[in-house]
PDB file of N, CA and C in Angstrom:
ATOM      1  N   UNK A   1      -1.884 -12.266  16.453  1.00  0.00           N
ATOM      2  CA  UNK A   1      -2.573 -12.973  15.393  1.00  0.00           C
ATOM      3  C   UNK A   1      -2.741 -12.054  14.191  1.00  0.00           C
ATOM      4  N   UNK A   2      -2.270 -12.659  13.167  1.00  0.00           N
ATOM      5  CA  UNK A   2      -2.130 -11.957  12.130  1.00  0.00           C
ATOM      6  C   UNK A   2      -3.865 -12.506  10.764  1.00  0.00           C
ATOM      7  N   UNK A   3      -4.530 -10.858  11.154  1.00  0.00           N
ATOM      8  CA  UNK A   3      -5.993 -10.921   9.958  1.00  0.00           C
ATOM      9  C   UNK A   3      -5.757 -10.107   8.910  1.00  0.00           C
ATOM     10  N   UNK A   4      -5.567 -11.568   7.498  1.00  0.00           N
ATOM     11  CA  UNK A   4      -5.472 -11.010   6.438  1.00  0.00           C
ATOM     12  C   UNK A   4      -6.182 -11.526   5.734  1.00  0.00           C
ATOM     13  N   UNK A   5      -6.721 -11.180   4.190  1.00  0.00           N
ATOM     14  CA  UNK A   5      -7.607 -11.872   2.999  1.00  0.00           C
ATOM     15  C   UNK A   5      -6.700 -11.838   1.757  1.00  0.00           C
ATOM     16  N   UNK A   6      -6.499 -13.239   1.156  1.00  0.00           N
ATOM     17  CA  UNK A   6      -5.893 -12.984  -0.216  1.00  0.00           C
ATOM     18  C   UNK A   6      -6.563 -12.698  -1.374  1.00  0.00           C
ATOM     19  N   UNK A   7      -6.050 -11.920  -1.989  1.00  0.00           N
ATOM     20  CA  UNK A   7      -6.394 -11.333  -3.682  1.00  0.00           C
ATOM     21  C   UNK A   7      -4.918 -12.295  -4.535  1.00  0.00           C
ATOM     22  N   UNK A   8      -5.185 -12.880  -5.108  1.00  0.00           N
ATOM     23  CA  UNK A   8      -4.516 -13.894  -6.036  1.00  0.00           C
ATOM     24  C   UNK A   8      -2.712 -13.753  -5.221  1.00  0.00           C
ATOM     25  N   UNK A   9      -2.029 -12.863  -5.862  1.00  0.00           N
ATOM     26  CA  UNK A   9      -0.738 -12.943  -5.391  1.00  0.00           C
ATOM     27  C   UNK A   9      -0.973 -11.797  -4.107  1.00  0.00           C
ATOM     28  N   UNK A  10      -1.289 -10.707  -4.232  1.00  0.00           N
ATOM     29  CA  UNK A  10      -1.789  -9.849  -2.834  1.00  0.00           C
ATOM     30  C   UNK A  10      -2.593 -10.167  -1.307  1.00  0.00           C
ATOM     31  N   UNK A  11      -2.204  -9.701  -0.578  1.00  0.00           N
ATOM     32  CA  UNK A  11      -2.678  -9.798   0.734  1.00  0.00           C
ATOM     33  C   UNK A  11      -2.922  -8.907   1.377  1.00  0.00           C
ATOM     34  N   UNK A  12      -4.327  -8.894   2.027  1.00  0.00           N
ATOM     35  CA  UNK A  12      -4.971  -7.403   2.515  1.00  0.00           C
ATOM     36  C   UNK A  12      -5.015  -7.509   3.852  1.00  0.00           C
ATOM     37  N   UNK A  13      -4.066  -6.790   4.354  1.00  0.00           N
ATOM     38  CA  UNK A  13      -4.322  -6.856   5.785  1.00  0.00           C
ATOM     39  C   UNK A  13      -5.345  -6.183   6.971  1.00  0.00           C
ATOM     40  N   UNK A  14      -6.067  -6.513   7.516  1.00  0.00           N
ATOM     41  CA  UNK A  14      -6.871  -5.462   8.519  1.00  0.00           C
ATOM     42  C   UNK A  14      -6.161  -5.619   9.908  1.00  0.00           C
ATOM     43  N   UNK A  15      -5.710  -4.708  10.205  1.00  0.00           N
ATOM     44  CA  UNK A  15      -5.063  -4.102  11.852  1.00  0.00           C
ATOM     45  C   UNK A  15      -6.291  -2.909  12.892  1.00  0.00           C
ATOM     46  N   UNK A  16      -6.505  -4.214  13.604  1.00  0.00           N
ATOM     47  CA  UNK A  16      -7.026  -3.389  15.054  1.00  0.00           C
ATOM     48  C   UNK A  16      -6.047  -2.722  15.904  1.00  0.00           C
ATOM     49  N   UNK A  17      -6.337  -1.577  16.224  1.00  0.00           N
ATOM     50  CA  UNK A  17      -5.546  -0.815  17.014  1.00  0.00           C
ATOM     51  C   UNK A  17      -5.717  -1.038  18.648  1.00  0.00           C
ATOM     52  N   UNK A  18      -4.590  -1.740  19.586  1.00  0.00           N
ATOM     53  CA  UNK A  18      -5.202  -2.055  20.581  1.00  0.00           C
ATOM     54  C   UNK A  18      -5.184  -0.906  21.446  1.00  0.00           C
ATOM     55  N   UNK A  19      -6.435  -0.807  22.215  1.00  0.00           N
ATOM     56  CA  UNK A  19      -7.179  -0.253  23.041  1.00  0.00           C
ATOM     57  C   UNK A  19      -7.840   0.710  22.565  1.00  0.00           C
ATOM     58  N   UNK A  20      -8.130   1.106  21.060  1.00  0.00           N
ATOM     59  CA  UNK A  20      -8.900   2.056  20.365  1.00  0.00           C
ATOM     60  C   UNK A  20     -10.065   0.923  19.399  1.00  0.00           C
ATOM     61  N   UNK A  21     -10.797   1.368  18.813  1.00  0.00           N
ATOM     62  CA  UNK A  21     -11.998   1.025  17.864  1.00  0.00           C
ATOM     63  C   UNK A  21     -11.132   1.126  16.592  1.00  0.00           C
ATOM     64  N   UNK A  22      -9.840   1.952  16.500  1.00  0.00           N
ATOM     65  CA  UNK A  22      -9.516   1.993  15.217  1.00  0.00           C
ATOM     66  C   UNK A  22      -9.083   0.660  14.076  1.00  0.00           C
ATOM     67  N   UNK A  23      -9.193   0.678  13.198  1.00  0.00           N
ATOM     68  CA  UNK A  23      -8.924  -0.472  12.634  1.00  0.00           C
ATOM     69  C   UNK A  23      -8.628   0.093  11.569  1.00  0.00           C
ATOM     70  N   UNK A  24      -7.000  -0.591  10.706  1.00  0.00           N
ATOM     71  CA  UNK A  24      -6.389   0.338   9.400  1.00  0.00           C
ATOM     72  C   UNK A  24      -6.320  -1.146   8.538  1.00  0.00           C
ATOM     73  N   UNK A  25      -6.253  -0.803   7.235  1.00  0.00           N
ATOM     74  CA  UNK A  25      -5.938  -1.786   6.438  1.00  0.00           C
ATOM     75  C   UNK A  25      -5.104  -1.722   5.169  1.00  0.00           C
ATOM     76  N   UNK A  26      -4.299  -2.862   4.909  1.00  0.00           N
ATOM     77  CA  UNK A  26      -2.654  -2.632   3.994  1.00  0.00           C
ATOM     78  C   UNK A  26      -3.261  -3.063   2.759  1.00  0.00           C
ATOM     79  N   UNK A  27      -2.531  -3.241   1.919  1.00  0.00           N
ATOM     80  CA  UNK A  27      -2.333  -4.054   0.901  1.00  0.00           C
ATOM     81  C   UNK A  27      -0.600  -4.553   0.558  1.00  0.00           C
ATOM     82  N   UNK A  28      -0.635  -5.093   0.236  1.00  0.00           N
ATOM     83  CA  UNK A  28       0.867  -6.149   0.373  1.00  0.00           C
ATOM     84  C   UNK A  28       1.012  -7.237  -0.795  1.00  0.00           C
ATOM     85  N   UNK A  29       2.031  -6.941  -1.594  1.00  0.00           N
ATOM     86  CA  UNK A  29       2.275  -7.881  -2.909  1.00  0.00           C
ATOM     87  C   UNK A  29       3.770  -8.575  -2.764  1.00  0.00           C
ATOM     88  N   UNK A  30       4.182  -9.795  -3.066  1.00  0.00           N
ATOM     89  CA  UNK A  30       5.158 -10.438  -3.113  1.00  0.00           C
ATOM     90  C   UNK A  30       6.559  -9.271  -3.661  1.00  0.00           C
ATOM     91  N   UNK A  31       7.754  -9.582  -2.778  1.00  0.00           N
ATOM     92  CA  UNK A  31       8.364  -8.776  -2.167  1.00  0.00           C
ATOM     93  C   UNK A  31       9.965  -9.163  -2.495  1.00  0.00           C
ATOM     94  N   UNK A  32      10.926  -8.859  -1.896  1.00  0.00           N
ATOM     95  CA  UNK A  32      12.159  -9.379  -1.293  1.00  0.00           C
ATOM     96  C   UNK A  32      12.703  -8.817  -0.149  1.00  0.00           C
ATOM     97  N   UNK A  33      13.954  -9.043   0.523  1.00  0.00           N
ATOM     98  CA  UNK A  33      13.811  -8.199   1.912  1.00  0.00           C
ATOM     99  C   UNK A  33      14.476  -6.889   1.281  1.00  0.00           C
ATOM    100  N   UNK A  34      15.296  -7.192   0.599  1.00  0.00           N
ATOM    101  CA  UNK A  34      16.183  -5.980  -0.099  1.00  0.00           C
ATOM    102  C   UNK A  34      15.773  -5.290  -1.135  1.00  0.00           C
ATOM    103  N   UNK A  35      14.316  -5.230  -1.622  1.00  0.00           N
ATOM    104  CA  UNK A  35      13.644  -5.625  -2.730  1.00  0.00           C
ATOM    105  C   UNK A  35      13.050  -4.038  -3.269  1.00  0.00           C
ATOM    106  N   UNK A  36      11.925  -3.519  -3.986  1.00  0.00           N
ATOM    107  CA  UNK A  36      11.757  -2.683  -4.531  1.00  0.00           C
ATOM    108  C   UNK A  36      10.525  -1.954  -3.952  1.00  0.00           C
ATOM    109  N   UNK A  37      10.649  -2.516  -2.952  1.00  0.00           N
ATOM    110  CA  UNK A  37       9.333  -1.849  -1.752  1.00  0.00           C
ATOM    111  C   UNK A  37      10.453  -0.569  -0.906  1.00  0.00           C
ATOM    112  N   UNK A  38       9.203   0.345  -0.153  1.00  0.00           N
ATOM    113  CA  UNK A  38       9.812   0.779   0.824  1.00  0.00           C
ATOM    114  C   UNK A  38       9.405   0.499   2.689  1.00  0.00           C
ATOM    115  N   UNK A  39       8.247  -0.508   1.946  1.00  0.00           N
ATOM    116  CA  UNK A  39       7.586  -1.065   3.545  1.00  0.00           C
ATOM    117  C   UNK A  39       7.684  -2.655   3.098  1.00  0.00           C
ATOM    118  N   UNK A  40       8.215  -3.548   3.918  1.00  0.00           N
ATOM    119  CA  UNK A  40       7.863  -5.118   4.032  1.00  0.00           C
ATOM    120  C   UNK A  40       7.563  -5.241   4.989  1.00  0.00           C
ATOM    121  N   UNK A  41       7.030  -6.685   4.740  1.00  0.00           N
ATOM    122  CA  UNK A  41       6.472  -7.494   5.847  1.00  0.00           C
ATOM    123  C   UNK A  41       6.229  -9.349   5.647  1.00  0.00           C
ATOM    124  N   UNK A  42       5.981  -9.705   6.487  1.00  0.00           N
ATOM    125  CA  UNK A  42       5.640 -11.334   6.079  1.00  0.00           C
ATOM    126  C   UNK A  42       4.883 -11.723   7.134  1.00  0.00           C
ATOM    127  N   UNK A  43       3.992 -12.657   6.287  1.00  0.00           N
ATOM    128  CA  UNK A  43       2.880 -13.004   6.909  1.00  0.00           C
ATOM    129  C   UNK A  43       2.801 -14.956   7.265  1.00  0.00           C
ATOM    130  N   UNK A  44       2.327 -15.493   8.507  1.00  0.00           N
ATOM    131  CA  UNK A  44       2.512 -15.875   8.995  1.00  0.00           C
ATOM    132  C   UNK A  44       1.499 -17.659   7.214  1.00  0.00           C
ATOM    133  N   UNK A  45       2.091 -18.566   7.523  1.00  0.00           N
ATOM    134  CA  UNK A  45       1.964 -19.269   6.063  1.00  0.00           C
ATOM    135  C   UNK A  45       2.317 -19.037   5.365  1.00  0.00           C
ATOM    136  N   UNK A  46       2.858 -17.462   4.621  1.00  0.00           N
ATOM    137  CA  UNK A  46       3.112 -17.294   3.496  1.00  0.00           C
ATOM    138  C   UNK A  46       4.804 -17.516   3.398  1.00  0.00           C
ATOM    139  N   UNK A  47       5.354 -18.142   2.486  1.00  0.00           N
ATOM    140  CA  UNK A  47       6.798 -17.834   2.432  1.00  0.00           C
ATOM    141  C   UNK A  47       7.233 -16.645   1.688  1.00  0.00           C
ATOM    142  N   UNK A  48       8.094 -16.009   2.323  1.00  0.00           N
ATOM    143  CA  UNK A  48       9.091 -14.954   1.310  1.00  0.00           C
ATOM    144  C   UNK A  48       8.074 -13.404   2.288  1.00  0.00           C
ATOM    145  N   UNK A  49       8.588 -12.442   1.277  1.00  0.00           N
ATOM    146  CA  UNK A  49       8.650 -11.330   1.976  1.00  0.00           C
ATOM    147  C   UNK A  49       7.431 -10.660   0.635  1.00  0.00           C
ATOM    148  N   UNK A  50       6.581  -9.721   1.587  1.00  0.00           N
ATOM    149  CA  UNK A  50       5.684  -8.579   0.697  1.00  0.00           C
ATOM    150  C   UNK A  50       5.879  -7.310   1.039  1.00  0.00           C
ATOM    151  N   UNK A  51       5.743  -6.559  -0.356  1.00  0.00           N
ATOM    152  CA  UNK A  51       6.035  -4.925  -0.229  1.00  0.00           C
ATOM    153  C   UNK A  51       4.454  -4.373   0.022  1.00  0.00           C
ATOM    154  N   UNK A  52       4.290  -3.376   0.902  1.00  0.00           N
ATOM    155  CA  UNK A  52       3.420  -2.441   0.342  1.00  0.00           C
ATOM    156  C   UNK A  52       2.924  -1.896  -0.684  1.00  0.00           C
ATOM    157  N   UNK A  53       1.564  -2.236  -1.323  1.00  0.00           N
ATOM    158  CA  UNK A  53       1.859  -1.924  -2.526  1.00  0.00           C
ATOM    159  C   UNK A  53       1.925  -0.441  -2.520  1.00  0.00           C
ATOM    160  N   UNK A  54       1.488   0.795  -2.173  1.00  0.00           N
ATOM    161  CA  UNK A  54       2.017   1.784  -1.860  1.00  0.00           C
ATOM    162  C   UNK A  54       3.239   2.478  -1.595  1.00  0.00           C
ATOM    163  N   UNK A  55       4.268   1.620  -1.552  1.00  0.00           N
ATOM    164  CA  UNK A  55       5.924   2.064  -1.269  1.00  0.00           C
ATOM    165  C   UNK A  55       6.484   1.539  -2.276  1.00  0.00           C
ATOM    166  N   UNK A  56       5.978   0.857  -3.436  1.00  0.00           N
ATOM    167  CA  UNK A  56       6.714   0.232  -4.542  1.00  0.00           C
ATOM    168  C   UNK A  56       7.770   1.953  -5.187  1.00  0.00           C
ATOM    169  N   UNK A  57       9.052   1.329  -5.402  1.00  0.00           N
ATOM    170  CA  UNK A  57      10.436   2.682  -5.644  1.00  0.00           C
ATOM    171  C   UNK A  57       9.558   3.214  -7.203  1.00  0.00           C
ATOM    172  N   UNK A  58       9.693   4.109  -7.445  1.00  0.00           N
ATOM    173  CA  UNK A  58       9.208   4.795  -8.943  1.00  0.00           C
ATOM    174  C   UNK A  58       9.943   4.149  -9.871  1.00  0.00           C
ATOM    175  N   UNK A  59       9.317   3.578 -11.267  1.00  0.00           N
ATOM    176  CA  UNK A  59      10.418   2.954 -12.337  1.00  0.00           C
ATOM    177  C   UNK A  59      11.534   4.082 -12.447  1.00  0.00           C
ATOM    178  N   UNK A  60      12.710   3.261 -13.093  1.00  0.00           N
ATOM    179  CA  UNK A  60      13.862   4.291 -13.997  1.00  0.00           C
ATOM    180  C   UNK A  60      13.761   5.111 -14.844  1.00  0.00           C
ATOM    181  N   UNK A  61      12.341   4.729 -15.724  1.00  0.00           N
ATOM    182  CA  UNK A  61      12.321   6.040 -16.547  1.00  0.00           C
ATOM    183  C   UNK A  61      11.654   7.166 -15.528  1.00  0.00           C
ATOM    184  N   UNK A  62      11.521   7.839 -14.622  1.00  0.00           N
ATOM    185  CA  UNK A  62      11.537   8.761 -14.393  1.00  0.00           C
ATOM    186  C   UNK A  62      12.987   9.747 -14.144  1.00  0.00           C
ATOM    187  N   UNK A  63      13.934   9.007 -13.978  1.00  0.00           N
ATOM    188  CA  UNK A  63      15.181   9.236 -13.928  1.00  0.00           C
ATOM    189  C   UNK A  63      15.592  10.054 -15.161  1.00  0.00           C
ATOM    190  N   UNK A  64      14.916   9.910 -16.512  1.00  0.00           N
ATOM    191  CA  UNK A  64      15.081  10.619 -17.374  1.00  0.00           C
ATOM    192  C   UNK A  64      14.633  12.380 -17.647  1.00  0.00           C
ATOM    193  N   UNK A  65      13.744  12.121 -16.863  1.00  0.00           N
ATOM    194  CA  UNK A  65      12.980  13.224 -16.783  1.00  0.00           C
ATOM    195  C   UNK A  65      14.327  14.858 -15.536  1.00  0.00           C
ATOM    196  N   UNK A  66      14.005  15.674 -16.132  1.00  0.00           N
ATOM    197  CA  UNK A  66      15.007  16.711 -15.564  1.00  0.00           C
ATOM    198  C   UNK A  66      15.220  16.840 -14.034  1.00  0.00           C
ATOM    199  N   UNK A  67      16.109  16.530 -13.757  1.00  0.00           N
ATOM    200  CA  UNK A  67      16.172  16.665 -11.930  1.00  0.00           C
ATOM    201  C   UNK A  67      15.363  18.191 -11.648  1.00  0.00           C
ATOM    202  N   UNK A  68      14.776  17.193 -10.625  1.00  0.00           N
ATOM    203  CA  UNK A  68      14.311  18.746  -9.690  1.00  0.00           C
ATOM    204  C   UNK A  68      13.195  19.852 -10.185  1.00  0.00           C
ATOM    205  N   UNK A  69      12.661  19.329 -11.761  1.00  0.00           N
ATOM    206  CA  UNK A  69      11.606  19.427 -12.266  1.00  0.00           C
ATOM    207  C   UNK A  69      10.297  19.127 -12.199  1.00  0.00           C
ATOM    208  N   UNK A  70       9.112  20.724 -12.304  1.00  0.00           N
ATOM    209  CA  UNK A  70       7.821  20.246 -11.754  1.00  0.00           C
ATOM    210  C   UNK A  70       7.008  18.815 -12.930  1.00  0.00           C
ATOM    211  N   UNK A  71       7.677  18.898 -13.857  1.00  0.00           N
ATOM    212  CA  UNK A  71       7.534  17.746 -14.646  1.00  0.00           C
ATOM    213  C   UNK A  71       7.689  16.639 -13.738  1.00  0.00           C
ATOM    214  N   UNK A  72       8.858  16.304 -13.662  1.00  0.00           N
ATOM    215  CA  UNK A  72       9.121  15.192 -12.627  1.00  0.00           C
ATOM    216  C   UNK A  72       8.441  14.771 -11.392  1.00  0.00           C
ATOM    217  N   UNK A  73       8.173  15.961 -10.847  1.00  0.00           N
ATOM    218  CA  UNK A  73       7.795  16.152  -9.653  1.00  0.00           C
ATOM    219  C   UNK A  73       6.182  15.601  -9.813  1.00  0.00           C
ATOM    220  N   UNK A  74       5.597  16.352 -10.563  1.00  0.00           N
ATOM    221  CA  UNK A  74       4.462  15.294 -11.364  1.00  0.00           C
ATOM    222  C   UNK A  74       3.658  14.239 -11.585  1.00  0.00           C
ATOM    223  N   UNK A  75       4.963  14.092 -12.504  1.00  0.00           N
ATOM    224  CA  UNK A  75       4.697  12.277 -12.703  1.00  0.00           C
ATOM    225  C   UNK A  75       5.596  11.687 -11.578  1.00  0.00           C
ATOM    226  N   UNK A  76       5.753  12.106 -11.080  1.00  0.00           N
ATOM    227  CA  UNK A  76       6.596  10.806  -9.642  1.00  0.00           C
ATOM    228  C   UNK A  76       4.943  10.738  -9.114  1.00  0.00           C
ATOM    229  N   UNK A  77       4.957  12.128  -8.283  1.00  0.00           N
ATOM    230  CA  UNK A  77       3.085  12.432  -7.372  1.00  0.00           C
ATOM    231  C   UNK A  77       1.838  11.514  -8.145  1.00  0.00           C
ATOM    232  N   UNK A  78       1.975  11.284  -9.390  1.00  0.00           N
ATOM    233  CA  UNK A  78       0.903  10.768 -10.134  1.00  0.00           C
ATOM    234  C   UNK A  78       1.287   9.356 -10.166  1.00  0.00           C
ATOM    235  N   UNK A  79       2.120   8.648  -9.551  1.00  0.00           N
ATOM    236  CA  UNK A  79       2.635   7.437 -10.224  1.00  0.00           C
ATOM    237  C   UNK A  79       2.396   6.716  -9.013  1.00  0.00           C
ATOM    238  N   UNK A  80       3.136   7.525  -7.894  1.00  0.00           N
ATOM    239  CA  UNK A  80       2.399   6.992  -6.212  1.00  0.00           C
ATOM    240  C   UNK A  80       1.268   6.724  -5.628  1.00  0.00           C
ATOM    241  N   UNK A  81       0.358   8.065  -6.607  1.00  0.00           N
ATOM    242  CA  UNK A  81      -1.250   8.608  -6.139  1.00  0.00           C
ATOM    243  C   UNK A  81      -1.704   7.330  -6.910  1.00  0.00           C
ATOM    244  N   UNK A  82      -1.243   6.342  -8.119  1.00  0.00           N
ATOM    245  CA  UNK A  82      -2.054   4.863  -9.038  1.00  0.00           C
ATOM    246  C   UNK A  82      -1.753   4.085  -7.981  1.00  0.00           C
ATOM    247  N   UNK A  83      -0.494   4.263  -7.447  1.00  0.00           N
ATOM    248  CA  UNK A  83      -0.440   3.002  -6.510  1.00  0.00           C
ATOM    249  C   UNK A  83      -1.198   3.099  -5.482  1.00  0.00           C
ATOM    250  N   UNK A  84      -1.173   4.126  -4.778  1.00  0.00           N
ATOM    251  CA  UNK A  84      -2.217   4.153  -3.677  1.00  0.00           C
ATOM    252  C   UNK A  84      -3.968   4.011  -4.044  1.00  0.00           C
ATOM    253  N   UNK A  85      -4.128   4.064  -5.043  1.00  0.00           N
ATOM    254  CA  UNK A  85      -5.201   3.781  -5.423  1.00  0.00           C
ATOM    255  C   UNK A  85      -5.592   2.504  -5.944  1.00  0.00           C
ATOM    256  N   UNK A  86      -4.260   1.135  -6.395  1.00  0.00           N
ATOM    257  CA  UNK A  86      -4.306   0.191  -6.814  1.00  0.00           C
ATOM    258  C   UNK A  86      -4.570  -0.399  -5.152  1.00  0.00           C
ATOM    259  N   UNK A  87      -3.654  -0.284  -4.315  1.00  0.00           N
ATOM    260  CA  UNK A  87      -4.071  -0.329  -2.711  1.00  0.00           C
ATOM    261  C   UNK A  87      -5.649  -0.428  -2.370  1.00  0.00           C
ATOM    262  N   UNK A  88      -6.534   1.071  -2.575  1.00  0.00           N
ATOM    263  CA  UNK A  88      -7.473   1.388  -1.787  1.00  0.00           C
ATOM    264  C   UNK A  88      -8.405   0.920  -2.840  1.00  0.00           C
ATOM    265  N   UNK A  89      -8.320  -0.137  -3.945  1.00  0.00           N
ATOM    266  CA  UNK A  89      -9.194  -0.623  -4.936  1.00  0.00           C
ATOM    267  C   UNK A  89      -9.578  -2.461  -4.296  1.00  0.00           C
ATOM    268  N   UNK A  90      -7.601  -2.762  -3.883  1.00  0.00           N
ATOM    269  CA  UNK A  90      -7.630  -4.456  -2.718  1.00  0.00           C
ATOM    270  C   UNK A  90      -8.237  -4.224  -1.555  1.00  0.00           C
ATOM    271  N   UNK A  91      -8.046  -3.039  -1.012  1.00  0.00           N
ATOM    272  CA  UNK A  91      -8.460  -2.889   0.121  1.00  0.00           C
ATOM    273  C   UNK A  91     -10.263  -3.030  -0.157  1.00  0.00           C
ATOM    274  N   UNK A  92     -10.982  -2.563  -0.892  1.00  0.00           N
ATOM    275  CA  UNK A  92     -12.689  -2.379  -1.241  1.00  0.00           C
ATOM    276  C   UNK A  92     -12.601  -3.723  -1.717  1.00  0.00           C
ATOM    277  N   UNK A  93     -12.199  -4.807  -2.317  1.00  0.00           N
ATOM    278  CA  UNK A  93     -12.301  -5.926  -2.765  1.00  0.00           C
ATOM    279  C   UNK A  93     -12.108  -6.898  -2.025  1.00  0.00           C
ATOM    280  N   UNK A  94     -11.133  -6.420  -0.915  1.00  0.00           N
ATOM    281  CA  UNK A  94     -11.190  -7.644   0.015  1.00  0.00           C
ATOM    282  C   UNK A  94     -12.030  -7.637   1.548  1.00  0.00           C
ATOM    283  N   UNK A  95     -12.301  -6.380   1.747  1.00  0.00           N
ATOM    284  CA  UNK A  95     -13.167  -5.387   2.665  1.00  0.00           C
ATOM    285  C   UNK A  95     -14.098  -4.896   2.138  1.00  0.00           C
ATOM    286  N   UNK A  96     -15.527  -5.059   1.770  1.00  0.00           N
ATOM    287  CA  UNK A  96     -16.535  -4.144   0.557  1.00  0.00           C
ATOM    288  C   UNK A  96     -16.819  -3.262   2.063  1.00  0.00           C
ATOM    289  N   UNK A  97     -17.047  -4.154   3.356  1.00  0.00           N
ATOM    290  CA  UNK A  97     -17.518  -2.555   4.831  1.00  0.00           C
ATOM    291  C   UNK A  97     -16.694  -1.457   4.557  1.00  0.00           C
ATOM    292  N   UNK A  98     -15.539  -1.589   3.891  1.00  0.00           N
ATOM    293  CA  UNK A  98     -14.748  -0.114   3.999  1.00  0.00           C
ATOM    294  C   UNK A  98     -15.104   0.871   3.129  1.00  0.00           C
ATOM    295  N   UNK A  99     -16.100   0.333   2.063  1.00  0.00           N
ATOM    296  CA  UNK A  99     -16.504   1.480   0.586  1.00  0.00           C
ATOM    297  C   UNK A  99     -16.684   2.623   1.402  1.00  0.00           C
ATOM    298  N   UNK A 100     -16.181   3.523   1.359  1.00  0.00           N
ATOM    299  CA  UNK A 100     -17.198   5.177   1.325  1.00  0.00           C
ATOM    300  C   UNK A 100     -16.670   5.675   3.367  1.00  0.00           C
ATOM    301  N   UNK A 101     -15.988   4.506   3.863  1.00  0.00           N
ATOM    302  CA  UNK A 101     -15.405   4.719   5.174  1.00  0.00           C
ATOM    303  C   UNK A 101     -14.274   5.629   5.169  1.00  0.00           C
ATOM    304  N   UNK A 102     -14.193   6.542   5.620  1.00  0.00           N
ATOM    305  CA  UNK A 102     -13.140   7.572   6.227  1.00  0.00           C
ATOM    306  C   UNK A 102     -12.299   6.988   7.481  1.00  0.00           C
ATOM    307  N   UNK A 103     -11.049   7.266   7.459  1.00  0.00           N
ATOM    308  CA  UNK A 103      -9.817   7.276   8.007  1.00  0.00           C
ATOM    309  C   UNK A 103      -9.582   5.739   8.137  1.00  0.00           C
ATOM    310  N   UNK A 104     -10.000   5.100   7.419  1.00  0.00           N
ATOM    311  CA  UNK A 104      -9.684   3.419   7.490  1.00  0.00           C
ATOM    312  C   UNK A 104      -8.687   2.795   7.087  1.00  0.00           C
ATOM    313  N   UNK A 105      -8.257   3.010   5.760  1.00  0.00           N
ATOM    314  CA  UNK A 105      -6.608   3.053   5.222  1.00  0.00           C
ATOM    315  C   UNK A 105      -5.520   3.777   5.731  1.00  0.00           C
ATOM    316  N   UNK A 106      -4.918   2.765   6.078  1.00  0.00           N
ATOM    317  CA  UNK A 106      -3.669   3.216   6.151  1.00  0.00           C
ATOM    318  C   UNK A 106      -2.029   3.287   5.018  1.00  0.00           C
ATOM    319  N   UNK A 107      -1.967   4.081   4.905  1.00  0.00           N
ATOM    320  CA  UNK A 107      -0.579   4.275   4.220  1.00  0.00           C
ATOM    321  C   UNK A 107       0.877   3.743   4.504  1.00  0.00           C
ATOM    322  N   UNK A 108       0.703   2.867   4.043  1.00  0.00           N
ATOM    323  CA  UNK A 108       2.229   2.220   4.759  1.00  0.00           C
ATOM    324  C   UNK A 108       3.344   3.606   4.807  1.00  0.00           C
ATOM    325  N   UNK A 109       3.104   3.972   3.332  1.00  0.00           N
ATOM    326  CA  UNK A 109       3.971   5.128   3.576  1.00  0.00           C
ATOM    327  C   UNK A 109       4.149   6.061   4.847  1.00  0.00           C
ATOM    328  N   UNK A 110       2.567   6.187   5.410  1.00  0.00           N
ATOM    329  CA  UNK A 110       2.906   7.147   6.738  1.00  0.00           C
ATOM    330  C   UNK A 110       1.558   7.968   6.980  1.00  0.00           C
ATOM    331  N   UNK A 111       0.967   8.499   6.131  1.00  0.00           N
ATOM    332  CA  UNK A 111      -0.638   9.291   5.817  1.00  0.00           C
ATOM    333  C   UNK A 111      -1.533   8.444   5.998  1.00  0.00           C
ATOM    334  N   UNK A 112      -2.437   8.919   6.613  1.00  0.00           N
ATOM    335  CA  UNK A 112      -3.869   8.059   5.938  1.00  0.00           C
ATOM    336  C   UNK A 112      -4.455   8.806   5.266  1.00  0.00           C
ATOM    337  N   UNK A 113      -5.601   7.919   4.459  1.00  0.00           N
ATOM    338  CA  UNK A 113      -6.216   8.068   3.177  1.00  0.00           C
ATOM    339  C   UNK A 113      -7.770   7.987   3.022  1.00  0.00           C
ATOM    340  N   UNK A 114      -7.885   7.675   3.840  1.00  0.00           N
ATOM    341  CA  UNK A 114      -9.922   6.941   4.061  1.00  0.00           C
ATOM    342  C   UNK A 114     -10.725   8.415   3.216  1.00  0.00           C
ATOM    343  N   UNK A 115     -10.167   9.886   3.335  1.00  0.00           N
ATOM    344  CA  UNK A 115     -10.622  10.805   2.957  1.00  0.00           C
ATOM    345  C   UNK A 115     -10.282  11.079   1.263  1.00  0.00           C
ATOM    346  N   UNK A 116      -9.229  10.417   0.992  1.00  0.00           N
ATOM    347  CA  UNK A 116      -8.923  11.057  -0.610  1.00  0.00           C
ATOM    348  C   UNK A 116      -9.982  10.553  -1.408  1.00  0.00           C
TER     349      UNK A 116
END
């Protein structure tokens, strides 16, 4: 059984961990399967596919910026760190119990976050 809450086009998912107390929670925006996410998923009513909003690919203009540069390197880290924070902003809006909770988010990417 799939427990989620919608934010207009977004969907916040909360995942119980079975046989632990743990419980993690996503955020998820309209998607494609081949699409510009690096995590999908689909949820059970909804048609079509959602990305993580956390795995969304970095725009092209960073491509401009010098390969392999701490510039780059930078603004890529700073561009991920908005998204994960546009995440852990749905996540407090659709969850207010999670304000100020440690290890509760999860990172689609792979980390958790409850501490940043």
């Amino acid at each position: 059984m799939q427990n989620f809450k919608e934010l207009g086009p977004f969907i916040v998912e909360r995942v119980e961990i079975i046989g632990t107390e743990i419980v993690k929670y996503h955020a998820w925006e309209p998607s494609e399967v081949q699409g510009p996410h690096g995590t999908i998923a689909t949820f059970d009513g909804h048609p079509g596919w959602y990305g993580a909003v956390d795995t969304l690919h970095p725009p092209e203009c960073f491509a401009r910026l010098p390969s392999f540069s701490e510039e780059r390197s930078a603004a890529v880290r700073a561009w991920y760190e908005s998204r994960y924070h546009m995440a852990k902003a749905l996540i407090y809006a659709a969850y207010p119990e999670t304000i100020g909770a440690e290890g509760v988010i999860g990172r689609a990417g792979g980390r958790d976050a409850g501490d940043t």
